[in-house]
Protein backbone atom coordinates (compact mmCIF):
# COMPACT_ATOMS: atom_id res chain seq x y z
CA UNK A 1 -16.37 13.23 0.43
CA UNK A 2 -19.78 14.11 -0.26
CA UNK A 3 -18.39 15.15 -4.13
CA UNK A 4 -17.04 11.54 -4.81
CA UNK A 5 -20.59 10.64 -6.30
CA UNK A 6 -20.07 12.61 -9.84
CA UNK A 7 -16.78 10.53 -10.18
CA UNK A 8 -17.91 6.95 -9.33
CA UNK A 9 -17.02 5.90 -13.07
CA UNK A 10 -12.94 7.58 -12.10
CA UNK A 11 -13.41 5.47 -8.94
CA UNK A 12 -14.18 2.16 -10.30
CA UNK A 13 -11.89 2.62 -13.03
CA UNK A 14 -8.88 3.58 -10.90
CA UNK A 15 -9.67 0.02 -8.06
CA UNK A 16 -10.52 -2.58 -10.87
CA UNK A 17 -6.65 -1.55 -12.22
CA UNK A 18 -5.73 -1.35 -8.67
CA UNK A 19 -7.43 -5.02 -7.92
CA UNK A 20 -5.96 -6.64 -11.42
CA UNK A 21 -2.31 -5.67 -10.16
CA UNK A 22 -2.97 -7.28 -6.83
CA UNK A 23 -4.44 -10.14 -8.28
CA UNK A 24 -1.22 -10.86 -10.31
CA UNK A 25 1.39 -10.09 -8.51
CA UNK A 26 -0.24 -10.63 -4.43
CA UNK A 27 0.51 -6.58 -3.94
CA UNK A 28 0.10 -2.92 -5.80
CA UNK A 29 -3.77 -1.88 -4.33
CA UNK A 30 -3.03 0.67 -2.44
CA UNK A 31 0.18 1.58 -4.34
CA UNK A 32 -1.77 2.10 -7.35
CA UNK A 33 -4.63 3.54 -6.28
CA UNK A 34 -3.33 5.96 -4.02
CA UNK A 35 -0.85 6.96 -6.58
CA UNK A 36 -3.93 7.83 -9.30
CA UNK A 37 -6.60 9.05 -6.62
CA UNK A 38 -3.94 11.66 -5.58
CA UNK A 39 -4.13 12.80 -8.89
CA UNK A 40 -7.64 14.10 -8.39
CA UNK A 41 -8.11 14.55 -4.07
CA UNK A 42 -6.37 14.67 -1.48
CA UNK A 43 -3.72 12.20 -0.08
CA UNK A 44 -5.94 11.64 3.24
CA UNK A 45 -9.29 11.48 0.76
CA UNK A 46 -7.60 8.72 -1.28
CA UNK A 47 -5.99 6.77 1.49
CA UNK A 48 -9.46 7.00 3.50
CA UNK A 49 -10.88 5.26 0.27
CA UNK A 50 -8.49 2.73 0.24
CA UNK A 51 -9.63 1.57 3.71
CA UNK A 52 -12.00 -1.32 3.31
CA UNK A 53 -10.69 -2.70 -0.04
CA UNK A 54 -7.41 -2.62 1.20
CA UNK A 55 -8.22 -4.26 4.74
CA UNK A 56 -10.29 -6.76 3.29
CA UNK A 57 -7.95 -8.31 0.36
CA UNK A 58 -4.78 -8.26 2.58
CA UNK A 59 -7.03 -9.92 5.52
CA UNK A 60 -7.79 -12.75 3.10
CA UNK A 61 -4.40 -12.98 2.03
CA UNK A 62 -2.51 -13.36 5.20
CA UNK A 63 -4.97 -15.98 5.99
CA UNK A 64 -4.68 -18.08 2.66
CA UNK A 65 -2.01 -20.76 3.56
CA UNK A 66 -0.04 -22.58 6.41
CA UNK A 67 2.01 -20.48 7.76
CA UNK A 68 -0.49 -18.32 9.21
CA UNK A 69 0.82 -19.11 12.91
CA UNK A 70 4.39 -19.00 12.45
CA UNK A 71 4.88 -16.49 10.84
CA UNK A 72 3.08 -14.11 13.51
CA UNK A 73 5.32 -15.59 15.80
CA UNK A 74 8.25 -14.73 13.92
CA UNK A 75 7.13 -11.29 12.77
CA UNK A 76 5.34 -9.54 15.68
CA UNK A 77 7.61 -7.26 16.77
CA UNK A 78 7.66 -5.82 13.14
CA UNK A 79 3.86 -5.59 12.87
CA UNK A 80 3.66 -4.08 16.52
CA UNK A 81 5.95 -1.72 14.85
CA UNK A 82 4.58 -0.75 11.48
CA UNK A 83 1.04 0.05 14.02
CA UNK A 84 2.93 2.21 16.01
CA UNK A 85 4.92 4.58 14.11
CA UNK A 86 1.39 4.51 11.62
CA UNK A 87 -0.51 5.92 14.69
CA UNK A 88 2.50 8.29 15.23
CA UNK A 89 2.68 9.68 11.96
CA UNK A 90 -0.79 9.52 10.58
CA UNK A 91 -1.41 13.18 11.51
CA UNK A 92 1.09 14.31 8.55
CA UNK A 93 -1.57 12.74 5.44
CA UNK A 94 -4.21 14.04 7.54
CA UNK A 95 -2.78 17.35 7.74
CA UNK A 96 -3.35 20.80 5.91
CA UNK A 97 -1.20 20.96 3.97
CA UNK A 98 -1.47 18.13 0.97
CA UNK A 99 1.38 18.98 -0.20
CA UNK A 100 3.57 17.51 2.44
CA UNK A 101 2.23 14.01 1.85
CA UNK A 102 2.19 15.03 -1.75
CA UNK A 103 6.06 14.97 -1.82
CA UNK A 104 6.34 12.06 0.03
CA UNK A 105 3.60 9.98 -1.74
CA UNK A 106 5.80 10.86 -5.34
CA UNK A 107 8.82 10.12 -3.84
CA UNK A 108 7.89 7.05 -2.72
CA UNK A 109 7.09 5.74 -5.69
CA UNK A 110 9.83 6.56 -7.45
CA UNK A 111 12.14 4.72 -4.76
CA UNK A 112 9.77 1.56 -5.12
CA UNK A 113 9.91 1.58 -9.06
CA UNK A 114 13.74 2.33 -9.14
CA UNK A 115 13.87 -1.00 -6.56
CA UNK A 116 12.13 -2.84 -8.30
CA UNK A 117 13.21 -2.29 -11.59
CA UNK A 118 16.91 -2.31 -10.32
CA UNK A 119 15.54 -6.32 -9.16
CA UNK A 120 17.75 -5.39 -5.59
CA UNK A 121 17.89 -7.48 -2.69
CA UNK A 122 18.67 -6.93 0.51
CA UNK A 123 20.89 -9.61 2.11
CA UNK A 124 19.76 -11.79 4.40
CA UNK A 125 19.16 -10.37 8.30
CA UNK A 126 20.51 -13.59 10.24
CA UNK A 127 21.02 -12.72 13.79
CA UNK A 128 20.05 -9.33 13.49
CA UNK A 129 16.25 -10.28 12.19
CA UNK A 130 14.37 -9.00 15.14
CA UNK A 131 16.18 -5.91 15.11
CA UNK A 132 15.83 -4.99 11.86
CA UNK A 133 12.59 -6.10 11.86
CA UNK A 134 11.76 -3.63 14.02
CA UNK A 135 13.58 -0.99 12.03
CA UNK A 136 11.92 -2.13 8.79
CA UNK A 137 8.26 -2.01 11.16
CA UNK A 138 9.07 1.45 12.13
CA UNK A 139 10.21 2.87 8.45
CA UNK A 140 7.10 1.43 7.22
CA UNK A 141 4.87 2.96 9.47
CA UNK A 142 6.05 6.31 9.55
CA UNK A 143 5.52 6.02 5.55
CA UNK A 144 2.12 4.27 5.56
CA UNK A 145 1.06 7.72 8.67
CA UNK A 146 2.85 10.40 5.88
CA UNK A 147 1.85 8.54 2.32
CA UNK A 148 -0.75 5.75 2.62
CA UNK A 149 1.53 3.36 1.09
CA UNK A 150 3.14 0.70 2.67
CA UNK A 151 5.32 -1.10 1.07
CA UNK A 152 8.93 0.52 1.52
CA UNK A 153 10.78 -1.06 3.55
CA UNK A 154 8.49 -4.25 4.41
CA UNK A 155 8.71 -5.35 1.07
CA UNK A 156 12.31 -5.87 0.75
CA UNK A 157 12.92 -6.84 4.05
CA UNK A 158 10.26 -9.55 4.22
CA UNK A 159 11.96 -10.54 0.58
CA UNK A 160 15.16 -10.67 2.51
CA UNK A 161 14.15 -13.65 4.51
CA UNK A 162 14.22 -15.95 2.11
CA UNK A 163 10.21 -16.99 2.71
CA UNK A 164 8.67 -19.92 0.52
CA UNK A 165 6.37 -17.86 -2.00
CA UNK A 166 2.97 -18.63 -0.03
CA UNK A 167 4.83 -17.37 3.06
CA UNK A 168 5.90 -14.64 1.64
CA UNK A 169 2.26 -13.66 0.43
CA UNK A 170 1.15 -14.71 3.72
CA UNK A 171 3.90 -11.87 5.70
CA UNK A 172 3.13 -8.92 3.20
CA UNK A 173 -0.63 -9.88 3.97
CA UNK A 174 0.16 -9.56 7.61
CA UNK A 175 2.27 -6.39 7.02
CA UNK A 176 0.20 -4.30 4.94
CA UNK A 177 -2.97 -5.43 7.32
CA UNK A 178 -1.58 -3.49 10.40
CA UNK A 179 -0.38 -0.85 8.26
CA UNK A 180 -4.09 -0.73 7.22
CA UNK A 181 -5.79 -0.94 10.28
CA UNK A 182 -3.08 1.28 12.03
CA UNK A 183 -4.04 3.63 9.43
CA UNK A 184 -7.71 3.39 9.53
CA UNK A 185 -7.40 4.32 13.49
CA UNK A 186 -4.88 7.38 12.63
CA UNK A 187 -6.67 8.78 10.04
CA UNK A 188 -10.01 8.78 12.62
CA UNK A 189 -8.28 10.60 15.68
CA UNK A 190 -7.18 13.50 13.01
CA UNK A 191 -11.07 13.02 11.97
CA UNK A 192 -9.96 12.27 8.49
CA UNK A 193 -13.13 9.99 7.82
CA UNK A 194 -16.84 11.45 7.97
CA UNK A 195 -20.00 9.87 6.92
CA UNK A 196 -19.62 9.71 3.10
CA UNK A 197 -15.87 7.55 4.25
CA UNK A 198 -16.94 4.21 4.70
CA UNK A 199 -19.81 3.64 2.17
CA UNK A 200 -17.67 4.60 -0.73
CA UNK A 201 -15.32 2.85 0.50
CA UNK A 202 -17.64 -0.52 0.46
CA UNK A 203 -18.66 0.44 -2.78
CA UNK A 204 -14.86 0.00 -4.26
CA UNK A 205 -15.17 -3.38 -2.59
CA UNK A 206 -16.80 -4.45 -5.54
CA UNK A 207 -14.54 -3.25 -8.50
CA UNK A 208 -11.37 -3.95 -6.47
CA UNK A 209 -12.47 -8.14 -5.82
CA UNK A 210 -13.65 -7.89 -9.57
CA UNK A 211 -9.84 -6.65 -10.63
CA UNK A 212 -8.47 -9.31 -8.24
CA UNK A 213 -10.54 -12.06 -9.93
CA UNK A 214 -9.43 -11.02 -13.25
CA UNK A 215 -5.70 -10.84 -11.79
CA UNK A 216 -6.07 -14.15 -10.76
CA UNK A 217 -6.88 -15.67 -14.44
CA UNK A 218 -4.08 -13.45 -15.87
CA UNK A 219 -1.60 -14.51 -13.42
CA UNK A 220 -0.83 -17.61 -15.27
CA UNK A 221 -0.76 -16.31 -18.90
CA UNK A 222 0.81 -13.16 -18.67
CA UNK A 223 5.26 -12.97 -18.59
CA UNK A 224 6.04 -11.82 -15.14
CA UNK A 225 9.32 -10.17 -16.03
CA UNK A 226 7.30 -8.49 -18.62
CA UNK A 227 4.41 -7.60 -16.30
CA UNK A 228 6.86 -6.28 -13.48
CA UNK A 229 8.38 -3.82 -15.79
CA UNK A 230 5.33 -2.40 -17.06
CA UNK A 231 4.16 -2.16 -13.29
CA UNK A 232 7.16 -0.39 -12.22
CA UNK A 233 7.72 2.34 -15.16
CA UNK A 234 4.23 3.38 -14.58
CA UNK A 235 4.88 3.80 -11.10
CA UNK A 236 7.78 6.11 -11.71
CA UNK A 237 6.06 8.08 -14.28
CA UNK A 238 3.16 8.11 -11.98
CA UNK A 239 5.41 9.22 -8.82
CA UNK A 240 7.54 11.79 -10.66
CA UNK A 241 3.76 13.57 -12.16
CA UNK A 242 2.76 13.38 -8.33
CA UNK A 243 6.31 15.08 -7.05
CA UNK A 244 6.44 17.71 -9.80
CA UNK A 245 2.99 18.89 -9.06
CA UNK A 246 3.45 18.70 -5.60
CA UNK A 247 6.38 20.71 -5.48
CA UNK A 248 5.52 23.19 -8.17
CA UNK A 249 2.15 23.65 -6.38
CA UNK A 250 4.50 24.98 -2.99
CA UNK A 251 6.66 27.57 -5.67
């Protein structure tokens, strides 16, 4: 960490992008930012990073809105499950071999951009919502402990509820903060974070709310069909450059 300092500039660069994305569409920080950070450290460096920005924007967006309440009493079992599995798994990005969460990291990608380019949805759970909320918890976690992204599956099952669109801000909110904080505690039992960690960290506080200002003001002017399809063919360019150097790195 202590050789982040000469690339500040590639740092704020990379979570104003990162915060403009979430400001538009209520999701994408860590998605993009892990996905372009990997490109230059490690998977645990970059998801380390991520920690405060991410924390602190999905904090304040799980707690924008009315359905703050009811939906934790709807969807605890699947948060109590994305924290679990993160805690279990958080030893393979923390691991010594990069590669591993390499693979996964590009992979991951890809699968989100195909899904959401594909515009699939899952059908609705009915009476089987608090089981497969738990499997959807579980999935989620032990991708958030391996990649340090965490949106596959939580954000197609959440979508599968059939939530109001401020409710549905409000659960990813909810989801991706106790994949964050379940992360944040992983990532410091494989000591993963050392001094230089958390001031960076609070330093891309400051580009990352900038982005999400800006994301904010374009939200309203920009096409979101238009905007989703950009988003999501850069992700799969981005997650098949990740995969092929990960795996050609391991030949």
């Amino acid at each position: 960490m202590s050789t982040l300092l000469p690339w500040l500039p590639f740092l704020f660069a990379i979570f104003l992008l990162a915060g403009t994305v979430k400001g538009v569409v209520g999701m994408g920080l860590p998605t993009i930012a892990m996905g372009l950070l990997s490109l230059r450290m490690a998977p645990a460096e970059a998801a380390a990073l991520l920690l405060l920005p991410s924390l602190l924007t999905n904090v304040q967006q799980a707690s924008t809105g009315s359905e703050l309440w009811p939906l934790l009493r709807r969807l605890w079992p699947m948060l109590l499950a994305i924290a679990v599995a993160t805690l279990l798994s958080a030893g393979v990005i923390a691991g010594q071999d990069s590669r591993v969460a390499g693979i996964g990291l590009g992979a991951l990608l890809l699968v989100y951009a195909v899904f959401g380019l594909g515009e699939w949805q899952l059908p609705s759970p009915g009476r089987h919502e608090r089981a497969l909320g738990l499997l959807a918890g579980a999935l989620t976690g032990l991708a958030t402990g391996a990649t340090g992204v965490f949106v596959l599956p939580s954000l197609p099952y959440l979508v599968s509820l059939r939530l109001s669109r401020e409710a549905l801000l409000q659960a990813l909110g909810l989801a991706f903060s106790a994949a964050t904080l379940a992360l944040a505690v992983g990532l410091a039992r494989q000591h993963a974070l050392d001094a230089h960690t958390l001031p960076t960290s609070a330093l891309a506080l400051v580009p990352t709310l900038f982005g999400v200002a800006i994301g904010n003001r374009l939200r309203a002017r920009l096409p979101p069909r238009l905007f989703r399809r950009v988003f999501f063919i850069t992700l799969a360019l981005l997650g098949a450059h990740i995969l092929w150097r990960a795996l050609v790195a391991g030949a």
